[in-house]
N, C-alpha and C. Protein backbone atom coordinates (compact mmCIF):
# COMPACT_ATOMS: atom_id res chain seq x y z
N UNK A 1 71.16 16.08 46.63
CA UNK A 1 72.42 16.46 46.00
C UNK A 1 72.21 16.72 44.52
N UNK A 2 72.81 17.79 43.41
CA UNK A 2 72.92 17.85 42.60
C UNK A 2 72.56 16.72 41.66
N UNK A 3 73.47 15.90 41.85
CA UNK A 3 73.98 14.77 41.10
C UNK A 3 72.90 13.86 40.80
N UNK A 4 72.32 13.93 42.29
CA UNK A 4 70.23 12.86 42.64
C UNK A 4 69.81 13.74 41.47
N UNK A 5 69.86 14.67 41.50
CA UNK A 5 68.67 15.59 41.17
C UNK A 5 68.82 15.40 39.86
N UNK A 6 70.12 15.61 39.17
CA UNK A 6 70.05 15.12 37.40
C UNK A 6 70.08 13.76 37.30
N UNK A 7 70.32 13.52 38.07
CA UNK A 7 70.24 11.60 37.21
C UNK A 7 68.54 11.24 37.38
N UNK A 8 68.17 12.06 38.65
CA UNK A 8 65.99 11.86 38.92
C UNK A 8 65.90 12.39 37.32
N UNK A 9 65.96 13.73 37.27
CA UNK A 9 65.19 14.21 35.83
C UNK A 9 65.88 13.90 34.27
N UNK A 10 66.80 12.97 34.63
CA UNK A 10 67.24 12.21 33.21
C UNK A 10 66.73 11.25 32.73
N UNK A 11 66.23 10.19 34.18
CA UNK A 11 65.03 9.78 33.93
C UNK A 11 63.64 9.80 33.49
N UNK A 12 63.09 11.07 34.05
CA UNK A 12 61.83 11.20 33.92
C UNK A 12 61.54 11.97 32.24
N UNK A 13 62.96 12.61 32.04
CA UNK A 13 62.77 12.86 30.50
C UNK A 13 62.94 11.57 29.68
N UNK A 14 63.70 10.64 29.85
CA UNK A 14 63.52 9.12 29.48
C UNK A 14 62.50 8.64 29.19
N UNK A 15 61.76 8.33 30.51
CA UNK A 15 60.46 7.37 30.66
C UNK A 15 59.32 8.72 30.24
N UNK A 16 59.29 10.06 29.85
CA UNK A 16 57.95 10.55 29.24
C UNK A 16 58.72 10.14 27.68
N UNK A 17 59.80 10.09 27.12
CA UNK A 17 59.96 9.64 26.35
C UNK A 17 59.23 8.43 25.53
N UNK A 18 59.84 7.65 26.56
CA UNK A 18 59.59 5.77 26.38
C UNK A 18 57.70 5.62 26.74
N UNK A 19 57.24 6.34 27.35
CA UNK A 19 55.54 5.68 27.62
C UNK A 19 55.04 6.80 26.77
N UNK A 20 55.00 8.08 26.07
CA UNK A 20 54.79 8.03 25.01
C UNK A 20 54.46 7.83 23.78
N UNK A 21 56.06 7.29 23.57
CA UNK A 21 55.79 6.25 22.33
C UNK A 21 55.28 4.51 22.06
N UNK A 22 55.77 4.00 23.61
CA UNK A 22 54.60 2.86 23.70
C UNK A 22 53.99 2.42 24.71
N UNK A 23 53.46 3.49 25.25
CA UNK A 23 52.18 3.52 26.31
C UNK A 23 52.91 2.72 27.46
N UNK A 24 52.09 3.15 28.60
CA UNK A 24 52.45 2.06 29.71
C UNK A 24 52.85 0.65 30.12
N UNK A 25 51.98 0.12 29.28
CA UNK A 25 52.18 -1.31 29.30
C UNK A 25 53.46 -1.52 28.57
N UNK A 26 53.51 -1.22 27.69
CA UNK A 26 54.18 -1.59 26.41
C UNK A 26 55.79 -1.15 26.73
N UNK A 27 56.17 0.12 28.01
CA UNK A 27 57.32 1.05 27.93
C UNK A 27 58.10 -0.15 28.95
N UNK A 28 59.56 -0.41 28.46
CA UNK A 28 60.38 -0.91 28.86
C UNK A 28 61.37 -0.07 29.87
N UNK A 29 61.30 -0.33 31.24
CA UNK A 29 62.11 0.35 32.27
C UNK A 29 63.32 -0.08 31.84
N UNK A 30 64.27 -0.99 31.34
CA UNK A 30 65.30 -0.89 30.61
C UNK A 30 65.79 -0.50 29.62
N UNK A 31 64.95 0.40 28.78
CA UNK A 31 65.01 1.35 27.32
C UNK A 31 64.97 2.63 28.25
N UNK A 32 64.19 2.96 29.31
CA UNK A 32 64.05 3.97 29.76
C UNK A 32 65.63 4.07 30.78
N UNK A 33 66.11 3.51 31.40
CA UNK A 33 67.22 3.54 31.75
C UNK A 33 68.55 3.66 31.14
N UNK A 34 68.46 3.03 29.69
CA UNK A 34 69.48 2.92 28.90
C UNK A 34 69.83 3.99 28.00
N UNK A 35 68.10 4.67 28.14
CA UNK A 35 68.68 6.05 27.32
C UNK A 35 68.79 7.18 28.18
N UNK A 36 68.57 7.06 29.58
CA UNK A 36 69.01 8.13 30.76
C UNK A 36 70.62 8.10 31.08
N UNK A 37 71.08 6.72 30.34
CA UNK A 37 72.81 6.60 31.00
C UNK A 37 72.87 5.98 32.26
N UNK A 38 71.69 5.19 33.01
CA UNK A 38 71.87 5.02 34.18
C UNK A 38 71.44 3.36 34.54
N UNK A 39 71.93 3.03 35.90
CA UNK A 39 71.96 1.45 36.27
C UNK A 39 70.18 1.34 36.28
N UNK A 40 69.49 0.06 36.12
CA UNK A 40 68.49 -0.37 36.78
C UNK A 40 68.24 0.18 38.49
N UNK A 41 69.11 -0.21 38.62
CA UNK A 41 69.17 0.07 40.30
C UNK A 41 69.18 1.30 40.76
N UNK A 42 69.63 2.67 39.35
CA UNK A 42 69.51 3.89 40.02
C UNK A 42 68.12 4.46 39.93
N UNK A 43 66.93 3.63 39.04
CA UNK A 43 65.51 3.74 38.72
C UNK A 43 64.91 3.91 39.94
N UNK A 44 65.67 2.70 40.26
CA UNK A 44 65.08 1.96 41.64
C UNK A 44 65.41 2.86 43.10
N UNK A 45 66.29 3.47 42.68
CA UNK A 45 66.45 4.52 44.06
C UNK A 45 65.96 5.71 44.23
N UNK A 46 65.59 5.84 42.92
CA UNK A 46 64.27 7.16 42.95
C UNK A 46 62.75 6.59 42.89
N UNK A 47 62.08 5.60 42.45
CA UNK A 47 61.33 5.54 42.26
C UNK A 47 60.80 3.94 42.85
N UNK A 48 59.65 3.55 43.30
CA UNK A 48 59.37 2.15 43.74
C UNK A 48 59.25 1.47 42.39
N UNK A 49 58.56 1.36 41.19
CA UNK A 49 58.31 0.89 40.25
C UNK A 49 58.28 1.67 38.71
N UNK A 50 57.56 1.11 37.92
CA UNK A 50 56.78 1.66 36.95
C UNK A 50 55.72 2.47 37.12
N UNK A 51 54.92 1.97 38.23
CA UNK A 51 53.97 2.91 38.29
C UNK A 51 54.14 4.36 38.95
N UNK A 52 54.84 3.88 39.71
CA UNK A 52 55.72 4.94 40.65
C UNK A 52 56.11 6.28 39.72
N UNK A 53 56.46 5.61 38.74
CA UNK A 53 57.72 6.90 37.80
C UNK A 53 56.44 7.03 36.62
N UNK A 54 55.53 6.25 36.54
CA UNK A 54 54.56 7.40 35.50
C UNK A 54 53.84 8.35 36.20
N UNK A 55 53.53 7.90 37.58
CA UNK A 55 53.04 8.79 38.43
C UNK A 55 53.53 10.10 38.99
N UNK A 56 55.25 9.76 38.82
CA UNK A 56 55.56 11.23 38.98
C UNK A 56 55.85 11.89 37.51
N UNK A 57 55.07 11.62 36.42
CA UNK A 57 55.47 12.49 35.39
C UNK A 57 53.50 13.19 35.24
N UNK A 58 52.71 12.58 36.14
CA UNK A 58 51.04 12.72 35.46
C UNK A 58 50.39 13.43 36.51
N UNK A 59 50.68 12.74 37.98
CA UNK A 59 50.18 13.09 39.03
C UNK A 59 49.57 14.39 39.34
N UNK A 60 50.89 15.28 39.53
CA UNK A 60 50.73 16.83 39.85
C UNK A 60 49.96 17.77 38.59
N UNK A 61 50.25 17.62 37.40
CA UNK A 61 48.86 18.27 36.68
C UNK A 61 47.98 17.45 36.78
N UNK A 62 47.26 16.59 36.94
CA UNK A 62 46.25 15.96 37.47
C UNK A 62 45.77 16.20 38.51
N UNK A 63 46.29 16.58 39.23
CA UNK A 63 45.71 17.00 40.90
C UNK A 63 45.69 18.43 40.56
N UNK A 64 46.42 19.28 39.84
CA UNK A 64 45.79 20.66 39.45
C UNK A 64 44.25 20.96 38.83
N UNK A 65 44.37 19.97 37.76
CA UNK A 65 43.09 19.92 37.14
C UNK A 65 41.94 19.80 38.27
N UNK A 66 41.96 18.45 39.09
CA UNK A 66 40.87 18.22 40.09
C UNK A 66 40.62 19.69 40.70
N UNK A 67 41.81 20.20 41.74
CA UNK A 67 41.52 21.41 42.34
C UNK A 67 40.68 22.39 41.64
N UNK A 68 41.42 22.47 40.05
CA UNK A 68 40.31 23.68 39.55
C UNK A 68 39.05 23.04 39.36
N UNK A 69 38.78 22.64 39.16
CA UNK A 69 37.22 21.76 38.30
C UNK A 69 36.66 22.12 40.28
N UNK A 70 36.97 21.47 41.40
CA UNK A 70 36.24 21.51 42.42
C UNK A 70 35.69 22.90 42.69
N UNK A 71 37.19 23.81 42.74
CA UNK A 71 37.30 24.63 43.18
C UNK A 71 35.75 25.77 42.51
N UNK A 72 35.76 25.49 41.09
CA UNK A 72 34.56 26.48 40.35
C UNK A 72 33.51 25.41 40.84
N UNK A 73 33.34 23.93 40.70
CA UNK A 73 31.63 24.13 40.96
C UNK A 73 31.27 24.04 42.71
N UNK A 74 32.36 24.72 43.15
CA UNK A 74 32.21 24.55 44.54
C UNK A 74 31.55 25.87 44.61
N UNK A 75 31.91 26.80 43.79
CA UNK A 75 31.37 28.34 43.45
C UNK A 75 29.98 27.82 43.39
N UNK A 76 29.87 27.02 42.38
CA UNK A 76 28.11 27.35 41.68
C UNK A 76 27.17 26.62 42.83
N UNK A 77 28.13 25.67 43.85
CA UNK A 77 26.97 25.05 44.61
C UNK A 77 26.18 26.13 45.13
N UNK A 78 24.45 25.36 45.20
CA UNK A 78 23.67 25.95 45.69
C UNK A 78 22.74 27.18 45.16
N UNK A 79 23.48 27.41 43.88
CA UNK A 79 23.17 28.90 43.02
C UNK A 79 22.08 28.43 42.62
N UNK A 80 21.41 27.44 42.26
CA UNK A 80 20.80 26.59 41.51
C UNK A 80 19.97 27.85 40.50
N UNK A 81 18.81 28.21 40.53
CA UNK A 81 18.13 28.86 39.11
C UNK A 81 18.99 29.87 39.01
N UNK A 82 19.97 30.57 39.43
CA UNK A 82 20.45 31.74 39.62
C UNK A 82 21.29 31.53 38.41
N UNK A 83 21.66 30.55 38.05
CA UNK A 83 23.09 29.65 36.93
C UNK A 83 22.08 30.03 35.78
N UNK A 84 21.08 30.09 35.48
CA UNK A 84 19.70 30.13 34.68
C UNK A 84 19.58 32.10 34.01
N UNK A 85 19.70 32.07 33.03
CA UNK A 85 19.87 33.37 32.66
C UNK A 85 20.19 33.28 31.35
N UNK A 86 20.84 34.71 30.14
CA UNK A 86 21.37 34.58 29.20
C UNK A 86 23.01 34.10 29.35
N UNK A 87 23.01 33.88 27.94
CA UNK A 87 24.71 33.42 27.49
C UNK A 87 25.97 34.12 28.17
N UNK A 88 25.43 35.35 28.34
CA UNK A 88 26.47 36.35 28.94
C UNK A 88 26.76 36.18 30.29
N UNK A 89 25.78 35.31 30.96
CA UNK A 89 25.93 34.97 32.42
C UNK A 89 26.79 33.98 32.79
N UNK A 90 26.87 33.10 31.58
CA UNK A 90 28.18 32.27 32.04
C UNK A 90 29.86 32.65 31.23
N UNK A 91 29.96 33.50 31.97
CA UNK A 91 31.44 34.71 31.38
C UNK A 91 32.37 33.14 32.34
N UNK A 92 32.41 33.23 33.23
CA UNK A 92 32.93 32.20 34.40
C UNK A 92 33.61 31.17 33.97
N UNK A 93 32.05 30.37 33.34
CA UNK A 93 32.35 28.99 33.25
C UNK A 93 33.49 29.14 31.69
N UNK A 94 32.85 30.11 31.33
CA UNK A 94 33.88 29.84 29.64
C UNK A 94 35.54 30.05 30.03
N UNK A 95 35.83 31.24 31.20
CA UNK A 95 36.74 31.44 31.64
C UNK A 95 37.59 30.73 32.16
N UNK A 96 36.72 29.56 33.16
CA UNK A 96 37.58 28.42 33.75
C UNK A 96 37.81 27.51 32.88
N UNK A 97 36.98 27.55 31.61
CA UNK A 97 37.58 26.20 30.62
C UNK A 97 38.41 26.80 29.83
N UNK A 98 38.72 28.13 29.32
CA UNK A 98 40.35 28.97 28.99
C UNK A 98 41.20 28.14 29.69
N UNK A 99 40.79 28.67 31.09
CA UNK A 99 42.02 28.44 31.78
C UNK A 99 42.63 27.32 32.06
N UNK A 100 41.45 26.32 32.18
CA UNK A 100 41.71 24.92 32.36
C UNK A 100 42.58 24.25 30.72
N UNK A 101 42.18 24.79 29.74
CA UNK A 101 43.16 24.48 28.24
C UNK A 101 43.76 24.87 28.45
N UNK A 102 44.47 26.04 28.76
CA UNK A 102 45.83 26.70 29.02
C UNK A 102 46.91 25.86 29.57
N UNK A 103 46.18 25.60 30.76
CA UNK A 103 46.91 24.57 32.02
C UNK A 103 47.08 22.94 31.07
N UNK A 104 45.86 22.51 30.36
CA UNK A 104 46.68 21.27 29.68
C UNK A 104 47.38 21.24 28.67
N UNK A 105 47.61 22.53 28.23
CA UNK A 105 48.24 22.09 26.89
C UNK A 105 49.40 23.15 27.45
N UNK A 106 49.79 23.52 28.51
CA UNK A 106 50.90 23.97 29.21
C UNK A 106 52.09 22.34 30.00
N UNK A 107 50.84 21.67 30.05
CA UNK A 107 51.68 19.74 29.99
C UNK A 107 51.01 19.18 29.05
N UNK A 108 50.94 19.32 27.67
CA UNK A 108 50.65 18.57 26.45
C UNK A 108 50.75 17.13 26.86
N UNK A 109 52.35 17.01 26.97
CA UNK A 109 52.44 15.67 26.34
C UNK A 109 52.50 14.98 28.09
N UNK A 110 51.96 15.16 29.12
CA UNK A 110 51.27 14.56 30.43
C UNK A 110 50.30 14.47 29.86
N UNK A 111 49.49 15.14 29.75
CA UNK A 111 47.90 15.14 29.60
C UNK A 111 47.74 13.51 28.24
N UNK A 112 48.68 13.80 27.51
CA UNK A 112 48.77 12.38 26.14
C UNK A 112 48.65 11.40 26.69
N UNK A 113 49.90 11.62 27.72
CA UNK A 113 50.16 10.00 28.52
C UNK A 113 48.45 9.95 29.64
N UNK A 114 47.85 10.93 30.12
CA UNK A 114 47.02 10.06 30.99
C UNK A 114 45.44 10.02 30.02
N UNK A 115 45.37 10.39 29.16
CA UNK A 115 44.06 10.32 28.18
C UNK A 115 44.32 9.05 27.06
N UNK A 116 45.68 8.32 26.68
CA UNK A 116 45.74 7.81 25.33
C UNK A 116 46.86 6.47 26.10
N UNK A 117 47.81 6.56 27.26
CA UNK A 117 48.51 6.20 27.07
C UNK A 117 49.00 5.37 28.77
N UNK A 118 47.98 5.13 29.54
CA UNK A 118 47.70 5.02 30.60
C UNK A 118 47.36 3.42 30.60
N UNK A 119 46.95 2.86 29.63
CA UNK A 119 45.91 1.93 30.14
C UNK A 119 47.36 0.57 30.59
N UNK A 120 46.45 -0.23 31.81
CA UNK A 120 47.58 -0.52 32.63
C UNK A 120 48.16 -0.33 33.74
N UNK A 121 47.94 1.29 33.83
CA UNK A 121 48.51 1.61 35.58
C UNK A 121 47.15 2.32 36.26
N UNK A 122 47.42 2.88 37.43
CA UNK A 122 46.42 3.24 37.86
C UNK A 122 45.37 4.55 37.54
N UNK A 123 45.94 5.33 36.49
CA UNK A 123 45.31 6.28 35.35
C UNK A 123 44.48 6.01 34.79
N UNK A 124 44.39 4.75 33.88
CA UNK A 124 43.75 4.33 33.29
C UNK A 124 42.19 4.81 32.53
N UNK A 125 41.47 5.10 34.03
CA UNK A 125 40.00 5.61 34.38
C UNK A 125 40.22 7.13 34.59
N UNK A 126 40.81 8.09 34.15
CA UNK A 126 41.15 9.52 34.70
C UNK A 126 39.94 10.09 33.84
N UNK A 127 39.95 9.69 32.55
CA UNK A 127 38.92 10.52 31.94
C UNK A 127 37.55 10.34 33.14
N UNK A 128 36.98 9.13 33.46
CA UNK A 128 36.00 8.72 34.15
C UNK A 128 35.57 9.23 35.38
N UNK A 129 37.24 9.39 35.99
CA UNK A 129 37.39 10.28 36.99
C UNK A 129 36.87 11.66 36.83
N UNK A 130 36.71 12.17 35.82
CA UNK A 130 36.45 13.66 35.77
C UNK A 130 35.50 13.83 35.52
N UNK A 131 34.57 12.87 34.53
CA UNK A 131 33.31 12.65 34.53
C UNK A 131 32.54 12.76 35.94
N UNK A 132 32.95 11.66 36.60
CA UNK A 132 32.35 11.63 37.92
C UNK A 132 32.42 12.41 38.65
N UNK A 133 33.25 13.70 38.57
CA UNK A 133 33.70 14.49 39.19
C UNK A 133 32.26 15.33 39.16
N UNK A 134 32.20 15.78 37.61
CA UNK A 134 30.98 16.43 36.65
C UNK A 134 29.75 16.14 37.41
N UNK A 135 29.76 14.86 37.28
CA UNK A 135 28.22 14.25 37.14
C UNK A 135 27.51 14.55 38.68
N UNK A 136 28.59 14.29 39.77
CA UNK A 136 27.84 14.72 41.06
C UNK A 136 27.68 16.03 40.95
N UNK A 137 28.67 16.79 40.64
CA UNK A 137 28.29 18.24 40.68
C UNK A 137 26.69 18.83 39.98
N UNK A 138 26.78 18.45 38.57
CA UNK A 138 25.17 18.79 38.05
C UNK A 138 24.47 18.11 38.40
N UNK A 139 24.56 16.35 39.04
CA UNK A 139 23.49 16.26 39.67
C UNK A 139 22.51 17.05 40.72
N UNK A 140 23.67 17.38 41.73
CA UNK A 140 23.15 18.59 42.44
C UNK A 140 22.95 19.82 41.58
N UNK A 141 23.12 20.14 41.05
CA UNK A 141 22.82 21.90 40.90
C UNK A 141 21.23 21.51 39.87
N UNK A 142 21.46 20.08 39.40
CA UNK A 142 19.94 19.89 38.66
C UNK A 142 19.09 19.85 39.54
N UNK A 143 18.86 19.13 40.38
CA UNK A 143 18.10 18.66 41.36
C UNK A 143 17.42 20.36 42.26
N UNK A 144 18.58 21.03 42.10
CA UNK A 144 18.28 22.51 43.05
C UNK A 144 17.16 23.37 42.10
N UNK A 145 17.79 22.97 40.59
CA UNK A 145 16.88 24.12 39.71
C UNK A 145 15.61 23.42 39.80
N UNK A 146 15.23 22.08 39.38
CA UNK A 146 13.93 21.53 39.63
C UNK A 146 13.26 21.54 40.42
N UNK A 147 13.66 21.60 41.71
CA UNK A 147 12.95 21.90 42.56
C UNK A 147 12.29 23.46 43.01
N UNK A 148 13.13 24.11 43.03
CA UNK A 148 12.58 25.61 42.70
C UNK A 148 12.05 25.97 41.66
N UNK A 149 11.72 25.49 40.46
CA UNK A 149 10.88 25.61 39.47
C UNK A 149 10.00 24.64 39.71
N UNK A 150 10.19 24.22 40.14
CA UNK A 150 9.34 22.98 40.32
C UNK A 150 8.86 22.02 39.34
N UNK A 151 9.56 21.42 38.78
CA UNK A 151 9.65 20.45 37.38
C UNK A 151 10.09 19.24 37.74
N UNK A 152 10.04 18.71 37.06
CA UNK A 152 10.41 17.03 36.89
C UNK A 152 11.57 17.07 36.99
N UNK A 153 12.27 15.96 38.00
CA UNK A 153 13.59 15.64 37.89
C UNK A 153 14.11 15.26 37.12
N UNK A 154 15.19 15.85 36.61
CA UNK A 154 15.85 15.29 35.35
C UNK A 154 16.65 13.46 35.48
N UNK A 155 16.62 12.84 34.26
CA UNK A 155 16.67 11.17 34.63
C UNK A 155 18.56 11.78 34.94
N UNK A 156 19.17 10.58 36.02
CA UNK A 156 20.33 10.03 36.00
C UNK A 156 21.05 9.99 34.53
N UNK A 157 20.74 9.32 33.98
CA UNK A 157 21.26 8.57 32.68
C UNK A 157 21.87 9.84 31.99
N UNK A 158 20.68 10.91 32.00
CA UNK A 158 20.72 12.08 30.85
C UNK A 158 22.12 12.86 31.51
N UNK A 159 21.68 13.03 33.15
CA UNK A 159 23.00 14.03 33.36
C UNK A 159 24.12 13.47 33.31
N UNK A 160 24.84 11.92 33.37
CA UNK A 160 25.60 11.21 33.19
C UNK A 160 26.26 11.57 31.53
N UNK A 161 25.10 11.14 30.91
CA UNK A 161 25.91 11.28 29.60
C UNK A 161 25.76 13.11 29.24
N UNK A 162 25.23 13.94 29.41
CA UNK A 162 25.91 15.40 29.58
C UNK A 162 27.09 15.27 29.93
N UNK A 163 27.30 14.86 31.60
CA UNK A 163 28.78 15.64 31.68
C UNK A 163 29.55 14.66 30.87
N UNK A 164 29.39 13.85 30.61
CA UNK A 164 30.22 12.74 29.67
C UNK A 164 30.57 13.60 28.44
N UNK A 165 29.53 14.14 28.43
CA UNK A 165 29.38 14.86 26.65
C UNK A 165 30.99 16.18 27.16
N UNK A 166 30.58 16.69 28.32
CA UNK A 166 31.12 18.00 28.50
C UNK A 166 32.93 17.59 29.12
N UNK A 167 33.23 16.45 28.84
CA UNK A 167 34.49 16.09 29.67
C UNK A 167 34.92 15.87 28.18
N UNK A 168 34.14 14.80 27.40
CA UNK A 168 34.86 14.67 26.13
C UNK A 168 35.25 16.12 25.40
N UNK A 169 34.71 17.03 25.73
CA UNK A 169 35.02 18.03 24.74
C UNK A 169 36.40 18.48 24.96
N UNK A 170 37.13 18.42 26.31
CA UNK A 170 38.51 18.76 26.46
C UNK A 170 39.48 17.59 25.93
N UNK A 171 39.02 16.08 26.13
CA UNK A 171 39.21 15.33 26.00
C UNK A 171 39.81 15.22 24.02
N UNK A 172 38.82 15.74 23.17
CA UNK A 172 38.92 15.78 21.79
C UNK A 172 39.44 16.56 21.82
N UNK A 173 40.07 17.79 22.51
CA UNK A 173 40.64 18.92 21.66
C UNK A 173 42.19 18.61 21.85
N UNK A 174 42.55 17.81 23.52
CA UNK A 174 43.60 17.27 23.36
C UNK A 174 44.49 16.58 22.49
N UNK A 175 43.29 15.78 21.81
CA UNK A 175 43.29 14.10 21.14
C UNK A 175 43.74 14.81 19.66
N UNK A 176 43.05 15.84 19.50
CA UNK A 176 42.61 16.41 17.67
C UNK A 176 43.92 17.48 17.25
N UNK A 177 43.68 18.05 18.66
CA UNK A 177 44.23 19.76 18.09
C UNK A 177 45.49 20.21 19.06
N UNK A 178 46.53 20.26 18.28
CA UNK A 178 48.32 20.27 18.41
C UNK A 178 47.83 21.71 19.34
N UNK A 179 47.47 22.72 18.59
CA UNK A 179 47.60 23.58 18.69
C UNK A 179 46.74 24.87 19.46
N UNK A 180 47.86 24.97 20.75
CA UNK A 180 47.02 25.34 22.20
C UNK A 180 45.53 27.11 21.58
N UNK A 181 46.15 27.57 20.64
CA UNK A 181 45.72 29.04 19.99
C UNK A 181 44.44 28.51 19.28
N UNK A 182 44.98 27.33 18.61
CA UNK A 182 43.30 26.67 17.96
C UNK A 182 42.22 26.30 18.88
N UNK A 183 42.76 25.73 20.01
CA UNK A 183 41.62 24.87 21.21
C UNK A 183 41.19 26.17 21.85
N UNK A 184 41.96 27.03 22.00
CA UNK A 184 41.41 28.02 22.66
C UNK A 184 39.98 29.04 21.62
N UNK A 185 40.41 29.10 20.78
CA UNK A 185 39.20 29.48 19.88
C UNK A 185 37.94 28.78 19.43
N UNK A 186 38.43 27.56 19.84
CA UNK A 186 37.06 26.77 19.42
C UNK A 186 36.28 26.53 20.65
N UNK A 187 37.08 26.68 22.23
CA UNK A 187 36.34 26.20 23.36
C UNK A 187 35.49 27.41 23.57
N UNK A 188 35.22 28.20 23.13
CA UNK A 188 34.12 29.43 23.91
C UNK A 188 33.36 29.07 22.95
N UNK A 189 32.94 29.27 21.84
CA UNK A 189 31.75 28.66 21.19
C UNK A 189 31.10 26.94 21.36
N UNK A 190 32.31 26.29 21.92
CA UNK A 190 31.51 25.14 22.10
C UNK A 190 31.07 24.99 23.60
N UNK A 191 31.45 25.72 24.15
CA UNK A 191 31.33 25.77 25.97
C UNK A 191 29.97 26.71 26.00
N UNK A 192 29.51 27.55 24.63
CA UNK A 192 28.51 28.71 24.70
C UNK A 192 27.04 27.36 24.17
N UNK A 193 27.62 26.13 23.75
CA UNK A 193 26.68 25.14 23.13
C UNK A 193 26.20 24.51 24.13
N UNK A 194 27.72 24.38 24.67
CA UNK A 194 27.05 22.98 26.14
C UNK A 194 26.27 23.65 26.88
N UNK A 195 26.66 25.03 27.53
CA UNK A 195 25.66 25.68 28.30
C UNK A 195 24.58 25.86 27.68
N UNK A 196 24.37 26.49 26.86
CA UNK A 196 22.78 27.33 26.53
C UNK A 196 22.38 25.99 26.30
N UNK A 197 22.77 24.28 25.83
CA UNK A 197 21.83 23.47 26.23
C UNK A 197 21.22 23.04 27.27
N UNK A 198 22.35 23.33 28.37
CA UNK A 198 21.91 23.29 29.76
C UNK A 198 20.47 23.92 30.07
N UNK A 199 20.33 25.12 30.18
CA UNK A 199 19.54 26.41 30.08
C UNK A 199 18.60 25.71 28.99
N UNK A 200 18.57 25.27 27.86
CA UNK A 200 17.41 24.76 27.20
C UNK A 200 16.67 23.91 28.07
N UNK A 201 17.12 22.50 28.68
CA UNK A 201 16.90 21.59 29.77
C UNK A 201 15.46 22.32 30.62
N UNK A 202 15.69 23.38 31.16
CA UNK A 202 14.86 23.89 32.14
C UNK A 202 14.29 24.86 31.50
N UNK A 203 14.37 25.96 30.88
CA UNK A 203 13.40 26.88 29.71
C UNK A 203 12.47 26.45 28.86
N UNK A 204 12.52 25.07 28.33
CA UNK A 204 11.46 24.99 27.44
C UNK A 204 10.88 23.91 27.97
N UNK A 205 10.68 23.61 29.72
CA UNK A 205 9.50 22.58 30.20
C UNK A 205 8.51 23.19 30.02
């Protein structure tokens, strides 16, 4: 009914309000109710909890993000030396990290709450999550180039803290830079760094 439907999103502009400004732990479901106009009990008829109602403000761009991130290195599986070339060969990867800034700073202030403002519910680990996401992926596609070149396996540790390196970089531009026109200008030269170090990795054994 109508009526569900504005009193649901009077809330949820409330509580991105209220966890916001004092994070999860800290956000009072009765500040968040009191400035929607509505009972405790009408929280409670949309939503099971707290966690419940940060989850429906983080969830769904979060599960966008996953899809894209799978969706491209689901592309590169298997390419292994083929990924191996000049700068101009990864047009792709710079493209999906456009697109992927676009998409977070199209939910700014979601993306705040699950990078800065999480700790407490089950978010918490999202950055980690994406890491790990990373880290299996180049594990494999490392493992493919070494072996067809036939080189030394690259250590665990190193590709760990790579994609670590390569998650923080969306991670800081969120954290640093208001401004979606600025992140976008600075991510192709720094996405042209992370790669061609990649490509260093295996060129100068």
């Amino acid at each position: 009914m109508k009526n569900d439907k504005e009193t649901r999103e009077r809330l949820l502009i409330s509580a991105k309000q209220e966890f916001l400004e004092n994070g999860y732990m800290r956000a009072s479901l009765r500040n968040i109710c009191k400035n929607a106009g509505v009972t405790t009990g009408a929280l409670y008829f949309f939503f099971q909890d707290k966690e419940d109602l940060f989850a429906s403000l983080v969830q769904e761009p979060l599960d966008k993000v996953y899809k894209s991130m799978n969706q491209h290195y689901q592309e590169e599986k298997g390419q292994g030396v083929k990924i191996l070339g000049n700068i101009e060969d990864f047009r792709n990867d710079i493209l999906e990290a456009k697109q992927i800034i676009n998409f977070m700073y199209r939910y700014y202030d979601e993306f705040q709450l699950l990078i800065v403002k999480s700790q407490g519910s089950r978010f918490e680990n999202c950055v980690d999550w994406f890491v790990e996401i990373s880290e299996k992926h180049y594990r494999g596609l490392a493992d493919e180039i070494s072996e067809q070149m036939n080189l030394e396996r690259l250590d665990d540790y190193l590709i760990h803290w790579l994609s670590h390196m390569q998650i923080d970089m969306f991670v800081y531009l969120l954290t640093h830079e208001r401004s979606v026109e600025n992140a976008q200008k600075y991510i192709e030269p720094i996405m042209k760094y992370i790669l061609s170090g990649w490509m260093g990795l295996f060129s100068n054994k």
